[in-house]
PDBML (XML) file of the C-alpha atoms, coordinates in Angstrom:
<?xml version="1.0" encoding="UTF-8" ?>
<PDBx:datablock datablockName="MODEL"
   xmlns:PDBx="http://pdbml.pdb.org/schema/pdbx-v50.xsd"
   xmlns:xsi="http://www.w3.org/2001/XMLSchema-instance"
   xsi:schemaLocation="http://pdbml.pdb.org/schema/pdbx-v50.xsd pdbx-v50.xsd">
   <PDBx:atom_siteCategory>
      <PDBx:atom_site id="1">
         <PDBx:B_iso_or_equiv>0.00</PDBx:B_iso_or_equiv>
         <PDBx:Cartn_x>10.045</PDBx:Cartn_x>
         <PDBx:Cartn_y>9.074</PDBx:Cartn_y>
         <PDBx:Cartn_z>6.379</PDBx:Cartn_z>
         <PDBx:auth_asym_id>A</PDBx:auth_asym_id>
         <PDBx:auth_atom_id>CA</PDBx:auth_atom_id>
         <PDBx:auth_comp_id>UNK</PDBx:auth_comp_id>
         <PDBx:auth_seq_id>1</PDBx:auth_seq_id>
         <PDBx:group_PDB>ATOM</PDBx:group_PDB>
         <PDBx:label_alt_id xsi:nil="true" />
         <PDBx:label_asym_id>A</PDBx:label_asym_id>
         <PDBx:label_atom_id>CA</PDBx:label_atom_id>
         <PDBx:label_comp_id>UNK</PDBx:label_comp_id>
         <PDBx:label_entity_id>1</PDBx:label_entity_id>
         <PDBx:label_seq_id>1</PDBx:label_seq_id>
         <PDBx:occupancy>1.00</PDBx:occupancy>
         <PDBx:pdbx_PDB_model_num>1</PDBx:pdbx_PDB_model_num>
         <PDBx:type_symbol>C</PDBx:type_symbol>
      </PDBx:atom_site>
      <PDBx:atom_site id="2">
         <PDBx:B_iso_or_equiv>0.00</PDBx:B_iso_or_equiv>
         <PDBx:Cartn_x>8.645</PDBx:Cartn_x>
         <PDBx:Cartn_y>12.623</PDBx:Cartn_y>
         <PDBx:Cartn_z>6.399</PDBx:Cartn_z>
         <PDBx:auth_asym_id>A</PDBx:auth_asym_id>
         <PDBx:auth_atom_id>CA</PDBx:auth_atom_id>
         <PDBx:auth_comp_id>UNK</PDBx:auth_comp_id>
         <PDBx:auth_seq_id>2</PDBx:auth_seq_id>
         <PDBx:group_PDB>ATOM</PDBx:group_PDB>
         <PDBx:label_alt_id xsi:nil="true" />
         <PDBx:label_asym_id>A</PDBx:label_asym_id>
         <PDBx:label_atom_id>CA</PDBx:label_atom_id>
         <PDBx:label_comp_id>UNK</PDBx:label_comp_id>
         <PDBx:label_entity_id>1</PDBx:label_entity_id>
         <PDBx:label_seq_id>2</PDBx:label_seq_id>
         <PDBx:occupancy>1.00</PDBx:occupancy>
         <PDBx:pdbx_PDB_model_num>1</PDBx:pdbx_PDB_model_num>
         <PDBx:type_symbol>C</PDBx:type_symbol>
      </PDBx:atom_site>
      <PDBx:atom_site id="3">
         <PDBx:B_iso_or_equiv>0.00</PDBx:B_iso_or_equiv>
         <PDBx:Cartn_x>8.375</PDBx:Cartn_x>
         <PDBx:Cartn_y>13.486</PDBx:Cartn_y>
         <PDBx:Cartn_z>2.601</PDBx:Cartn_z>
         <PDBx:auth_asym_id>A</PDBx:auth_asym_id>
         <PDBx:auth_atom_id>CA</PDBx:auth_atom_id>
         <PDBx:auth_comp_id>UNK</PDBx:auth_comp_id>
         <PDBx:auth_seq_id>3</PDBx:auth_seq_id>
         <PDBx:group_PDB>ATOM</PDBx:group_PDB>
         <PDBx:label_alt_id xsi:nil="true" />
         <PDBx:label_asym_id>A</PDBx:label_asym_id>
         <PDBx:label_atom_id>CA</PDBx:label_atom_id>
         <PDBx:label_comp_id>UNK</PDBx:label_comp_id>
         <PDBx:label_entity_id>1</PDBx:label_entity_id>
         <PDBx:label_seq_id>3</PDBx:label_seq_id>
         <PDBx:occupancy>1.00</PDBx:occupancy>
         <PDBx:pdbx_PDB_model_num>1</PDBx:pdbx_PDB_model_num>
         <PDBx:type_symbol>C</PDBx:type_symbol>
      </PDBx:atom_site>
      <PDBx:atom_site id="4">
         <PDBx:B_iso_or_equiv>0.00</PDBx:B_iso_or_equiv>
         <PDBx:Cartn_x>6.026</PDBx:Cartn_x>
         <PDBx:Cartn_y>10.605</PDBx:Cartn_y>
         <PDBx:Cartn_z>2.094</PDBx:Cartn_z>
         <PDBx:auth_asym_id>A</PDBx:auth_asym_id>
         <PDBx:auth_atom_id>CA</PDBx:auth_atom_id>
         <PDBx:auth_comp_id>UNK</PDBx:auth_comp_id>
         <PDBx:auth_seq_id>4</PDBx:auth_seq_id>
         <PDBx:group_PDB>ATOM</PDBx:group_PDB>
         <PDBx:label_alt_id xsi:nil="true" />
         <PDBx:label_asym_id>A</PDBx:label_asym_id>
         <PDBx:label_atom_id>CA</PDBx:label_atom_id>
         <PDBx:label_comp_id>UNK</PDBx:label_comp_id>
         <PDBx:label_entity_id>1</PDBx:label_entity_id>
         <PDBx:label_seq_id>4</PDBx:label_seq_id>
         <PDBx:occupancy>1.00</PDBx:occupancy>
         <PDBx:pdbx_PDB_model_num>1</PDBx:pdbx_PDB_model_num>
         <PDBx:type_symbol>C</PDBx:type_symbol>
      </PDBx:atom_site>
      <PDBx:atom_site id="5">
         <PDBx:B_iso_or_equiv>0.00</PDBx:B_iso_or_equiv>
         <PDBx:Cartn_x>2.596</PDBx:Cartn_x>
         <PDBx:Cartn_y>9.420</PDBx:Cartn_y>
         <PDBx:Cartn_z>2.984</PDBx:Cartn_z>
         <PDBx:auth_asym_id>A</PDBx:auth_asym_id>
         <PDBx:auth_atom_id>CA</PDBx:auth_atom_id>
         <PDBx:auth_comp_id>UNK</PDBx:auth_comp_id>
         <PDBx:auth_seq_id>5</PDBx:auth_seq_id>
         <PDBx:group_PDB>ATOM</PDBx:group_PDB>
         <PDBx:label_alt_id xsi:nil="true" />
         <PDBx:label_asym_id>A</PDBx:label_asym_id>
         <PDBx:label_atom_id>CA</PDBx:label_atom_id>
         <PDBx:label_comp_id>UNK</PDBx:label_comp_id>
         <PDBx:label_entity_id>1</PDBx:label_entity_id>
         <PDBx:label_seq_id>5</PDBx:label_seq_id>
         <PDBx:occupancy>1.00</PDBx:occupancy>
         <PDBx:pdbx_PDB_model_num>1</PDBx:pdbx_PDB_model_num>
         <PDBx:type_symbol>C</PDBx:type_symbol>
      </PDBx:atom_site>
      <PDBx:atom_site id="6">
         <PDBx:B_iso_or_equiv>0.00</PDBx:B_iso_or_equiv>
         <PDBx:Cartn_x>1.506</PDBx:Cartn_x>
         <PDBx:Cartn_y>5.107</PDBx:Cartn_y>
         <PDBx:Cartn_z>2.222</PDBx:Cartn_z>
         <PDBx:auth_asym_id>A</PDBx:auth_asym_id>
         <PDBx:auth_atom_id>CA</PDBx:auth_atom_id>
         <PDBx:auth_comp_id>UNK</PDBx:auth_comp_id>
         <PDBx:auth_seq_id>6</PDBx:auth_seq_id>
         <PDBx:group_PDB>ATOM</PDBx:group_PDB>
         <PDBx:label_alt_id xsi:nil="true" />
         <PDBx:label_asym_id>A</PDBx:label_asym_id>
         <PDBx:label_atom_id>CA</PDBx:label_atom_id>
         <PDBx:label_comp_id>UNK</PDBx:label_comp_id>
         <PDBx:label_entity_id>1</PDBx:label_entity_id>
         <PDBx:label_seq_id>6</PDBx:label_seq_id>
         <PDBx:occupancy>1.00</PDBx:occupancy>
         <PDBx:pdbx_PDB_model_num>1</PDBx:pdbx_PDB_model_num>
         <PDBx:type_symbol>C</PDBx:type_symbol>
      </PDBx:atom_site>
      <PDBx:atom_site id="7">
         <PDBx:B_iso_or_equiv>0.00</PDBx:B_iso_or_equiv>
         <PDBx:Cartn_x>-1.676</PDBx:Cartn_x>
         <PDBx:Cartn_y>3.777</PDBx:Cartn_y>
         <PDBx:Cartn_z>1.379</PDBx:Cartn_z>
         <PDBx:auth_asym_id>A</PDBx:auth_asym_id>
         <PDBx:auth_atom_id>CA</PDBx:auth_atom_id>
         <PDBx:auth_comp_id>UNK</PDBx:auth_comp_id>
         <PDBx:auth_seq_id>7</PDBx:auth_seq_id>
         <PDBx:group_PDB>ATOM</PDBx:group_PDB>
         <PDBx:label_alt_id xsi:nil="true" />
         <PDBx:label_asym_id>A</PDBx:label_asym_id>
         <PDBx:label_atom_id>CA</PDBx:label_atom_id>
         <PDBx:label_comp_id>UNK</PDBx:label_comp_id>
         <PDBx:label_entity_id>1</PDBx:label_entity_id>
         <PDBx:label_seq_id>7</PDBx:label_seq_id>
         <PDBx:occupancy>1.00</PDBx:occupancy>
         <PDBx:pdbx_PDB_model_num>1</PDBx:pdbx_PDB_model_num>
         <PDBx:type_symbol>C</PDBx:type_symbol>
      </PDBx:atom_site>
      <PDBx:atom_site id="8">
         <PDBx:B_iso_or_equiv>0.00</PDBx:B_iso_or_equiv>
         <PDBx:Cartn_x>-2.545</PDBx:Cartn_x>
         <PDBx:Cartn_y>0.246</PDBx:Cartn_y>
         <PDBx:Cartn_z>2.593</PDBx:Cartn_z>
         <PDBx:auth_asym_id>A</PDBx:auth_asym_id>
         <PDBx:auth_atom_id>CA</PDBx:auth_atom_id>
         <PDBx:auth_comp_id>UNK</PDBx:auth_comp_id>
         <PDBx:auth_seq_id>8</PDBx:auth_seq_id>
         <PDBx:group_PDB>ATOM</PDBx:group_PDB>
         <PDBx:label_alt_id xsi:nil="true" />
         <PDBx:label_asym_id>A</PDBx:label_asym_id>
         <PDBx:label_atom_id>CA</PDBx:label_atom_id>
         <PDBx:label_comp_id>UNK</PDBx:label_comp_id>
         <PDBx:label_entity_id>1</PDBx:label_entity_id>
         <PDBx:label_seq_id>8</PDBx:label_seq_id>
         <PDBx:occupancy>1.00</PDBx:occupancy>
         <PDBx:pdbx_PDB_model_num>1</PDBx:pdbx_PDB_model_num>
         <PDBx:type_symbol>C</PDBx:type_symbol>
      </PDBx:atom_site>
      <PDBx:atom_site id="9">
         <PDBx:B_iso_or_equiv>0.00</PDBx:B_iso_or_equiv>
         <PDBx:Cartn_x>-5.012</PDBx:Cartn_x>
         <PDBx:Cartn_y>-1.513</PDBx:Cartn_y>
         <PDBx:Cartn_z>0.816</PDBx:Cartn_z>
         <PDBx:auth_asym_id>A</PDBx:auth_asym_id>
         <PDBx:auth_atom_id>CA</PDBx:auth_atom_id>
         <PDBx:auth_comp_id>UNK</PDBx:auth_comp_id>
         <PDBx:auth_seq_id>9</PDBx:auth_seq_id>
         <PDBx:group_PDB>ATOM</PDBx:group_PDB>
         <PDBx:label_alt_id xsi:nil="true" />
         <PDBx:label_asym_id>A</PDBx:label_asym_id>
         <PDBx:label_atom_id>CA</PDBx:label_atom_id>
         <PDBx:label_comp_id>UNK</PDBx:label_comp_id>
         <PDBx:label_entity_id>1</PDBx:label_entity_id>
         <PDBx:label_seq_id>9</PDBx:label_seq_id>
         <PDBx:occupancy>1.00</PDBx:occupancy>
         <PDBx:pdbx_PDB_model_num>1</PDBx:pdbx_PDB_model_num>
         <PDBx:type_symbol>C</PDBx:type_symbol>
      </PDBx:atom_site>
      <PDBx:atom_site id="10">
         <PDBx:B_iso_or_equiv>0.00</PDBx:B_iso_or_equiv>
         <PDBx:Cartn_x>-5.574</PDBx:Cartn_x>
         <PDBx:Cartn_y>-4.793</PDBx:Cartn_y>
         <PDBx:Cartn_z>2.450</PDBx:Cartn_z>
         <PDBx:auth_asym_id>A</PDBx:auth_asym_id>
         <PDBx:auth_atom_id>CA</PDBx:auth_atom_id>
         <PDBx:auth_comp_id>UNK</PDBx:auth_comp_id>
         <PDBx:auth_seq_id>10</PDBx:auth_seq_id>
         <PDBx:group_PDB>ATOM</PDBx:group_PDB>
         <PDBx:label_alt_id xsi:nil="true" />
         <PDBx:label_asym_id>A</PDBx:label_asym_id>
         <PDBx:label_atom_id>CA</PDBx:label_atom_id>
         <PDBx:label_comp_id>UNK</PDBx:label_comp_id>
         <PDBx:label_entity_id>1</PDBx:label_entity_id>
         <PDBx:label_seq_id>10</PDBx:label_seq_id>
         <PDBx:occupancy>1.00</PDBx:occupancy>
         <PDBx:pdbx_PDB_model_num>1</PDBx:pdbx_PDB_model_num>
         <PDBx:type_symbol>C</PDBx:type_symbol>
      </PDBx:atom_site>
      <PDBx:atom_site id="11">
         <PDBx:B_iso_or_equiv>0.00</PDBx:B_iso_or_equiv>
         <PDBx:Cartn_x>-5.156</PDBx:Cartn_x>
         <PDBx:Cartn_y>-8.483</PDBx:Cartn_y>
         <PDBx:Cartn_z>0.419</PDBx:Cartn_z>
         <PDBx:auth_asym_id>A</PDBx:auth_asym_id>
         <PDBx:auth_atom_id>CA</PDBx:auth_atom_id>
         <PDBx:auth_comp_id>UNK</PDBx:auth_comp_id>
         <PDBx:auth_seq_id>11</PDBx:auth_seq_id>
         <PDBx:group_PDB>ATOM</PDBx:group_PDB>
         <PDBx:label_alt_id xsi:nil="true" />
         <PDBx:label_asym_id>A</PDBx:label_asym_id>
         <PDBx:label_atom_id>CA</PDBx:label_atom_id>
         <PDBx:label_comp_id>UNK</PDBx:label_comp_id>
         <PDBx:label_entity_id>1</PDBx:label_entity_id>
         <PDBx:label_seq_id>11</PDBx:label_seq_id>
         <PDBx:occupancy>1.00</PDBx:occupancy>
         <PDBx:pdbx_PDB_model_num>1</PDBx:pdbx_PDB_model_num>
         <PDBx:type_symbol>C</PDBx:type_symbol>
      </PDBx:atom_site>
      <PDBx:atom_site id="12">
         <PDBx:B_iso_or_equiv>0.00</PDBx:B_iso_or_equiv>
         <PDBx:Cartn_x>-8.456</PDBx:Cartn_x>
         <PDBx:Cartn_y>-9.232</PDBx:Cartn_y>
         <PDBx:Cartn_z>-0.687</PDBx:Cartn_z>
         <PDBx:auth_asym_id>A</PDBx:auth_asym_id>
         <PDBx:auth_atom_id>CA</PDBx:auth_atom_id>
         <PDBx:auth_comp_id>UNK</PDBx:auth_comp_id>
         <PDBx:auth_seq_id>12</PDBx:auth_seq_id>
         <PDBx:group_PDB>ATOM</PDBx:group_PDB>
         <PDBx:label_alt_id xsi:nil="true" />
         <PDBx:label_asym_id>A</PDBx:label_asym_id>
         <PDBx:label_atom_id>CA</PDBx:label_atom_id>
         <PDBx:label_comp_id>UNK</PDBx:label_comp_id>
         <PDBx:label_entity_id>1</PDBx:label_entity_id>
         <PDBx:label_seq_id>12</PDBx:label_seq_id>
         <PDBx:occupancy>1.00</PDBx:occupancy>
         <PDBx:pdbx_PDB_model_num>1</PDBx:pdbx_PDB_model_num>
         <PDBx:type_symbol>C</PDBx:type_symbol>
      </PDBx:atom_site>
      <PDBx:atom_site id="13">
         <PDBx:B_iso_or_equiv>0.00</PDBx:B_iso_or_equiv>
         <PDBx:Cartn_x>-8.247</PDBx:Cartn_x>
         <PDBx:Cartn_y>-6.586</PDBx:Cartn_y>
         <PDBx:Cartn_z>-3.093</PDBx:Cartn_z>
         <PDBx:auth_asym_id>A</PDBx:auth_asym_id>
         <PDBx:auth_atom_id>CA</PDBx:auth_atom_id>
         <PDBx:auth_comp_id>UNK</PDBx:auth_comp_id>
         <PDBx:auth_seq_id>13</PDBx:auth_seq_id>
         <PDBx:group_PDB>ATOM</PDBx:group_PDB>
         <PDBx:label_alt_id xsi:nil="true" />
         <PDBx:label_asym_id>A</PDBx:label_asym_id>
         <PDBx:label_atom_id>CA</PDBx:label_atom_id>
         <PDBx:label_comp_id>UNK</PDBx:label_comp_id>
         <PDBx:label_entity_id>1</PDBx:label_entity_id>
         <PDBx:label_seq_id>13</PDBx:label_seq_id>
         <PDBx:occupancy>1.00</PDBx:occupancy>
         <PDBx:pdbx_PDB_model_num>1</PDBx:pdbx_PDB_model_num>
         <PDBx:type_symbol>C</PDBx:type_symbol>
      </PDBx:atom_site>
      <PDBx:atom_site id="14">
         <PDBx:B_iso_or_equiv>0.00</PDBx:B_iso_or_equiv>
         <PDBx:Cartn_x>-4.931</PDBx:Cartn_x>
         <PDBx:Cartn_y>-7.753</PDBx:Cartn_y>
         <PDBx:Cartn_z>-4.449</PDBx:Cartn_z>
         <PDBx:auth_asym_id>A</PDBx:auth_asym_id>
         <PDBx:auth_atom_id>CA</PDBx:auth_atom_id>
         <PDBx:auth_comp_id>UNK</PDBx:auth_comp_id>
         <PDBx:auth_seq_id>14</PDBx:auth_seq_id>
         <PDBx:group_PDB>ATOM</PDBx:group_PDB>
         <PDBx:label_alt_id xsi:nil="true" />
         <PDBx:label_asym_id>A</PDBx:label_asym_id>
         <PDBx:label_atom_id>CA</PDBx:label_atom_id>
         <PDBx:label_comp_id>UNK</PDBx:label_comp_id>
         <PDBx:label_entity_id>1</PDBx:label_entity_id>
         <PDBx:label_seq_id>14</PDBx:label_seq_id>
         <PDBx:occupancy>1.00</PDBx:occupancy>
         <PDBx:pdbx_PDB_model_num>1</PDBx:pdbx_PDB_model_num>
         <PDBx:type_symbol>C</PDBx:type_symbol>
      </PDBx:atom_site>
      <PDBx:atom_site id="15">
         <PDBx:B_iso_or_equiv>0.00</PDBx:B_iso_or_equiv>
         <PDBx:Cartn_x>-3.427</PDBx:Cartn_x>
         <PDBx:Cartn_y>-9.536</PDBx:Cartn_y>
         <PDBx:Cartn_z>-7.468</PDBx:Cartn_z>
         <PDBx:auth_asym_id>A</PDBx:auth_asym_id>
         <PDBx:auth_atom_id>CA</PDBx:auth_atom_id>
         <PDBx:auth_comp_id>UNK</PDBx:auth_comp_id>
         <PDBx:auth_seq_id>15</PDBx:auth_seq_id>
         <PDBx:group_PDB>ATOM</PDBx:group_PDB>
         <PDBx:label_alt_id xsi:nil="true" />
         <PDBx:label_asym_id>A</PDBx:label_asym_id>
         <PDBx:label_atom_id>CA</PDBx:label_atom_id>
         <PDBx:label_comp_id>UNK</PDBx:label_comp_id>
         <PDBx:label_entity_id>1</PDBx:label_entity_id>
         <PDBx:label_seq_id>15</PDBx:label_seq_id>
         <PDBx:occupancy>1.00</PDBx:occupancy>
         <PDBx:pdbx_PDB_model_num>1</PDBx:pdbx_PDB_model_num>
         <PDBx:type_symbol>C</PDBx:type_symbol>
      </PDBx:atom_site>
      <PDBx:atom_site id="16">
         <PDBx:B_iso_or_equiv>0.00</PDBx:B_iso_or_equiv>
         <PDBx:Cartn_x>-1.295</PDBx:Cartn_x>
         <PDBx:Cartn_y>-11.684</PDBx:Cartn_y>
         <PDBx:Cartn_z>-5.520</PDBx:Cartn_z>
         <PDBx:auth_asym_id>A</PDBx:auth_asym_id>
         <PDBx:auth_atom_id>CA</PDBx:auth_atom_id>
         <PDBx:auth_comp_id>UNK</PDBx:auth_comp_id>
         <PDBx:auth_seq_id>16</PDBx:auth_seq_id>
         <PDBx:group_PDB>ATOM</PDBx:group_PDB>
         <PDBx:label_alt_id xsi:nil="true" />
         <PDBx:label_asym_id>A</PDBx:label_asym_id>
         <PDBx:label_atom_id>CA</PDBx:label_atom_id>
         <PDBx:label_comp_id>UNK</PDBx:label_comp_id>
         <PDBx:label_entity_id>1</PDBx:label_entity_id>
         <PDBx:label_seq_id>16</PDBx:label_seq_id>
         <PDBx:occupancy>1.00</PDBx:occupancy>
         <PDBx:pdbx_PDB_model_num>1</PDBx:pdbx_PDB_model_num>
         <PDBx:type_symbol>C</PDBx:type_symbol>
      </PDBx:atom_site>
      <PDBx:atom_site id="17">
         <PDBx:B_iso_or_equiv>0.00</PDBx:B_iso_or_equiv>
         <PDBx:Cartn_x>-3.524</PDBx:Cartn_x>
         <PDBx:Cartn_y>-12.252</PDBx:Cartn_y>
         <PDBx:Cartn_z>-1.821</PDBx:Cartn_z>
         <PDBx:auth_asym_id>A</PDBx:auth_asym_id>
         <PDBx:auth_atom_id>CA</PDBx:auth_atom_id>
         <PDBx:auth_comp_id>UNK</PDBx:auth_comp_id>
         <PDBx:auth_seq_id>17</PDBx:auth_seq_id>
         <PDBx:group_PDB>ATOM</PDBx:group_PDB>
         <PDBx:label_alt_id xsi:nil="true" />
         <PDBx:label_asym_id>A</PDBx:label_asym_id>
         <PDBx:label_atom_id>CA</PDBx:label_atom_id>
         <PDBx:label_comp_id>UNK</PDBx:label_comp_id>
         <PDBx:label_entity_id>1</PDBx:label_entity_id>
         <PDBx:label_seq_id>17</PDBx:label_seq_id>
         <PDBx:occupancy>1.00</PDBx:occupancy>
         <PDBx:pdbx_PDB_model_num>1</PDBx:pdbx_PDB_model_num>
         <PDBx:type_symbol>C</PDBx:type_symbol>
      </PDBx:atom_site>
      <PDBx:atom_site id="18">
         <PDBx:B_iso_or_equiv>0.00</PDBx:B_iso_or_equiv>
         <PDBx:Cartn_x>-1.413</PDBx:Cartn_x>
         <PDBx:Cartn_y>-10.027</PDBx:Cartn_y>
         <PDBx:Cartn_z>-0.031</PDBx:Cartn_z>
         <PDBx:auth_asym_id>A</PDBx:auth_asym_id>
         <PDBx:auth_atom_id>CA</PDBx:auth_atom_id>
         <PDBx:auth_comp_id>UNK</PDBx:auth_comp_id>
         <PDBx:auth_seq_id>18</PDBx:auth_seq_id>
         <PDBx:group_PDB>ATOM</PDBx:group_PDB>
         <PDBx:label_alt_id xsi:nil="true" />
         <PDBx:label_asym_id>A</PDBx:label_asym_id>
         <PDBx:label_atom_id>CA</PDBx:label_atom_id>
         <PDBx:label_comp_id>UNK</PDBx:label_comp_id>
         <PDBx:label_entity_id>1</PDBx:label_entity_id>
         <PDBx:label_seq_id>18</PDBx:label_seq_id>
         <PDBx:occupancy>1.00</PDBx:occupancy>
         <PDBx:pdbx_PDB_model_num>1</PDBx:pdbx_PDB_model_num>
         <PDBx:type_symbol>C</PDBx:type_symbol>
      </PDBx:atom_site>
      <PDBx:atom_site id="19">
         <PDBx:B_iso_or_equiv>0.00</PDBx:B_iso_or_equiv>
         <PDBx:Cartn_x>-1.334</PDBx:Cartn_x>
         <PDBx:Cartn_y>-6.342</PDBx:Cartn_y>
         <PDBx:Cartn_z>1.540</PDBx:Cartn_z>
         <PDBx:auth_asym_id>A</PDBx:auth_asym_id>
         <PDBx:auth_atom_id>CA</PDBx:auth_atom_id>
         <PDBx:auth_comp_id>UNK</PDBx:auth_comp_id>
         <PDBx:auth_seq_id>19</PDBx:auth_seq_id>
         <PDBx:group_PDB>ATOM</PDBx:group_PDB>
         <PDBx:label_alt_id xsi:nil="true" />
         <PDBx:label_asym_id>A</PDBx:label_asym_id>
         <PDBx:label_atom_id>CA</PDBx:label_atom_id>
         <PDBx:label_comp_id>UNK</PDBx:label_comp_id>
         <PDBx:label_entity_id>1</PDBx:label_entity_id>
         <PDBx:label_seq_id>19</PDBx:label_seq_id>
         <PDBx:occupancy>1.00</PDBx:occupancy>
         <PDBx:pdbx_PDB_model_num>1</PDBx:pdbx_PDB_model_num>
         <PDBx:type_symbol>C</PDBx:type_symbol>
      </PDBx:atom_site>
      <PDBx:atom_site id="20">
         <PDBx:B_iso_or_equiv>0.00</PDBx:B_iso_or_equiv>
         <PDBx:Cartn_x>-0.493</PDBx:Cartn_x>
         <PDBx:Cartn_y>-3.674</PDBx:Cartn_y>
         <PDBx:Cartn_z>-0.847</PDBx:Cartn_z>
         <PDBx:auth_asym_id>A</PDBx:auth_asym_id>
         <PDBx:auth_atom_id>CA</PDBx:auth_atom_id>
         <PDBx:auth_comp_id>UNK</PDBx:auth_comp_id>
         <PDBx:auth_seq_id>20</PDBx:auth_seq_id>
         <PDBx:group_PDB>ATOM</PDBx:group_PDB>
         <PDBx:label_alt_id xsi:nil="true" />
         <PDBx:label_asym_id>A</PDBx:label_asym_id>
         <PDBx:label_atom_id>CA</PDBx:label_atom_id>
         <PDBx:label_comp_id>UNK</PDBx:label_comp_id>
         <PDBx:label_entity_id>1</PDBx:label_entity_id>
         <PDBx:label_seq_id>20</PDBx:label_seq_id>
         <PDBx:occupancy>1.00</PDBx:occupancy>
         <PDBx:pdbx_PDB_model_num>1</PDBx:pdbx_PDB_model_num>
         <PDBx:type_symbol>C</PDBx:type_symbol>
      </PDBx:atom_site>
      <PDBx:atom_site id="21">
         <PDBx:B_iso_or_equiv>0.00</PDBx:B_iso_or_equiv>
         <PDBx:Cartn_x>1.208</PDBx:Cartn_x>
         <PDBx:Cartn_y>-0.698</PDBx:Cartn_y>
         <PDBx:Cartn_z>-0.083</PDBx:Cartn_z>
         <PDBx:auth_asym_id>A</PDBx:auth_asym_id>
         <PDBx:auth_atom_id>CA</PDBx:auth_atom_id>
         <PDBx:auth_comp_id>UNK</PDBx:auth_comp_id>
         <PDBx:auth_seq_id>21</PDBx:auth_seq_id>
         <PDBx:group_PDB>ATOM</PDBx:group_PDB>
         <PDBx:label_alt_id xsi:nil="true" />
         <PDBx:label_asym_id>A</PDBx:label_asym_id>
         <PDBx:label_atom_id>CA</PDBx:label_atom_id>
         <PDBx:label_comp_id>UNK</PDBx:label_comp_id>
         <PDBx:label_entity_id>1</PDBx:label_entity_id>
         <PDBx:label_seq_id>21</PDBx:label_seq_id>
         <PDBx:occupancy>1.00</PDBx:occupancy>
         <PDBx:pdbx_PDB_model_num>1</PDBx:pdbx_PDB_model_num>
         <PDBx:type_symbol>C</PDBx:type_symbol>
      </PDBx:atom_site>
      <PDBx:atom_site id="22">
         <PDBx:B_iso_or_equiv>0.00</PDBx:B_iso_or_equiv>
         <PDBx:Cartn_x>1.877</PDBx:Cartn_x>
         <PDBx:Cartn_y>2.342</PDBx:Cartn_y>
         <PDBx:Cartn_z>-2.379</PDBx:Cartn_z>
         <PDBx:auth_asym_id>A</PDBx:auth_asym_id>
         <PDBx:auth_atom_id>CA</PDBx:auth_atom_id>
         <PDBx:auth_comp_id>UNK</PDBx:auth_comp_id>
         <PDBx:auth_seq_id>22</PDBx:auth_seq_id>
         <PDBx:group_PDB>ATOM</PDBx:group_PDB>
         <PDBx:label_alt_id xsi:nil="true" />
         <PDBx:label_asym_id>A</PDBx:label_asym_id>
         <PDBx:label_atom_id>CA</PDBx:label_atom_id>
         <PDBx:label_comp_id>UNK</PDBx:label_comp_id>
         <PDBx:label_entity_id>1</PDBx:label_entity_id>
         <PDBx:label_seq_id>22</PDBx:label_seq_id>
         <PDBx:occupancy>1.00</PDBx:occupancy>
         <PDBx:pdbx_PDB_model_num>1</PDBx:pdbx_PDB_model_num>
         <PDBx:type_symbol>C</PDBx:type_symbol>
      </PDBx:atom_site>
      <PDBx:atom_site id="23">
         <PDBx:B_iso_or_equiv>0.00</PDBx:B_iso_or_equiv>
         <PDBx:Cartn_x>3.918</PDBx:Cartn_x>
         <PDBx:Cartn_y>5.220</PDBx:Cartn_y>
         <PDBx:Cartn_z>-1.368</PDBx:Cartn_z>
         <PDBx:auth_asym_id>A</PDBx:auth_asym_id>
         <PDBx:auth_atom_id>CA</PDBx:auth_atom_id>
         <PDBx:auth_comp_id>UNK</PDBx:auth_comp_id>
         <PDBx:auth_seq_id>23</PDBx:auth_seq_id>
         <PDBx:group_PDB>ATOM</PDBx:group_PDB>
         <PDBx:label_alt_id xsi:nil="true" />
         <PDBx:label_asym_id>A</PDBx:label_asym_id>
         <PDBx:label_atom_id>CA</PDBx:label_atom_id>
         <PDBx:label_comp_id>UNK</PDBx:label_comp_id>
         <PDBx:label_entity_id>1</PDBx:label_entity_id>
         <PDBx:label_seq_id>23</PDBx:label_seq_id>
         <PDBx:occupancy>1.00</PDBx:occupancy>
         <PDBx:pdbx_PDB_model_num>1</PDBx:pdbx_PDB_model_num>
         <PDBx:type_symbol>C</PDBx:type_symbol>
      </PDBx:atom_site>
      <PDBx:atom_site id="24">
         <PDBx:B_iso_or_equiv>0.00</PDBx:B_iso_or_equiv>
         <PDBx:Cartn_x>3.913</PDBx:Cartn_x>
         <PDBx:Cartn_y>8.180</PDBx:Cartn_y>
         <PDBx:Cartn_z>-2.242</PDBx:Cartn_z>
         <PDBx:auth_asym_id>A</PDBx:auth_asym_id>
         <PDBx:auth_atom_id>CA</PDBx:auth_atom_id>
         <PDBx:auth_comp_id>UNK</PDBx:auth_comp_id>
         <PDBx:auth_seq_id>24</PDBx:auth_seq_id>
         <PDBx:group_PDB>ATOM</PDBx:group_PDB>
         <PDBx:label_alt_id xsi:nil="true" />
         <PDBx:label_asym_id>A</PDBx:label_asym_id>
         <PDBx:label_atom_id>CA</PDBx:label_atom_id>
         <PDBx:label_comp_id>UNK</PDBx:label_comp_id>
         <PDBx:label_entity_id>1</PDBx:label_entity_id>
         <PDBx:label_seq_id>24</PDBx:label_seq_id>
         <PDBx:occupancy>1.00</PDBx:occupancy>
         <PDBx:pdbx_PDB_model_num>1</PDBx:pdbx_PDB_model_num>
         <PDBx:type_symbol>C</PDBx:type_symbol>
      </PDBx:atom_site>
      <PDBx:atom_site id="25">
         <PDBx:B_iso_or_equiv>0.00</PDBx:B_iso_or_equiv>
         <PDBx:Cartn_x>4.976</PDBx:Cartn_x>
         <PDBx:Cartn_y>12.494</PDBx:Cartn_y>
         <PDBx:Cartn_z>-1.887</PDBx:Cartn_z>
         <PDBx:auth_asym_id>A</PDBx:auth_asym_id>
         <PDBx:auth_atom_id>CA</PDBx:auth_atom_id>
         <PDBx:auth_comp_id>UNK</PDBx:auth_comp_id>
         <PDBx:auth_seq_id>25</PDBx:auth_seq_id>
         <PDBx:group_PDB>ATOM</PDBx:group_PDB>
         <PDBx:label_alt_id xsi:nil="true" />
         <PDBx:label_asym_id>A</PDBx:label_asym_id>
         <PDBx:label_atom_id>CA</PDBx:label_atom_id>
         <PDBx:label_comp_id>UNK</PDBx:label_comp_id>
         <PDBx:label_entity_id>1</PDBx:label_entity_id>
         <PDBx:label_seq_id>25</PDBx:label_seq_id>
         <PDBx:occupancy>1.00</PDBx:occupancy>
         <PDBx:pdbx_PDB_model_num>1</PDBx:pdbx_PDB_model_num>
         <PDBx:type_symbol>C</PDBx:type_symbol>
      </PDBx:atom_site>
   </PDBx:atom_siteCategory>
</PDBx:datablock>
């Protein structure tokens, strides 16, 4: 998925408990 780059913030720091991951250019 060349055009994009994620950033995984773990689930502690999360609304729901679990991993988030954005995505993004």
């Amino acid at each position: 998925d060349p055009l994009a780059m994620r950033i995984v913030f773990p689930a502690a720091v999360s609304l729901d408990g679990r991993e988030v991951v954005w995505a993004f250019a």
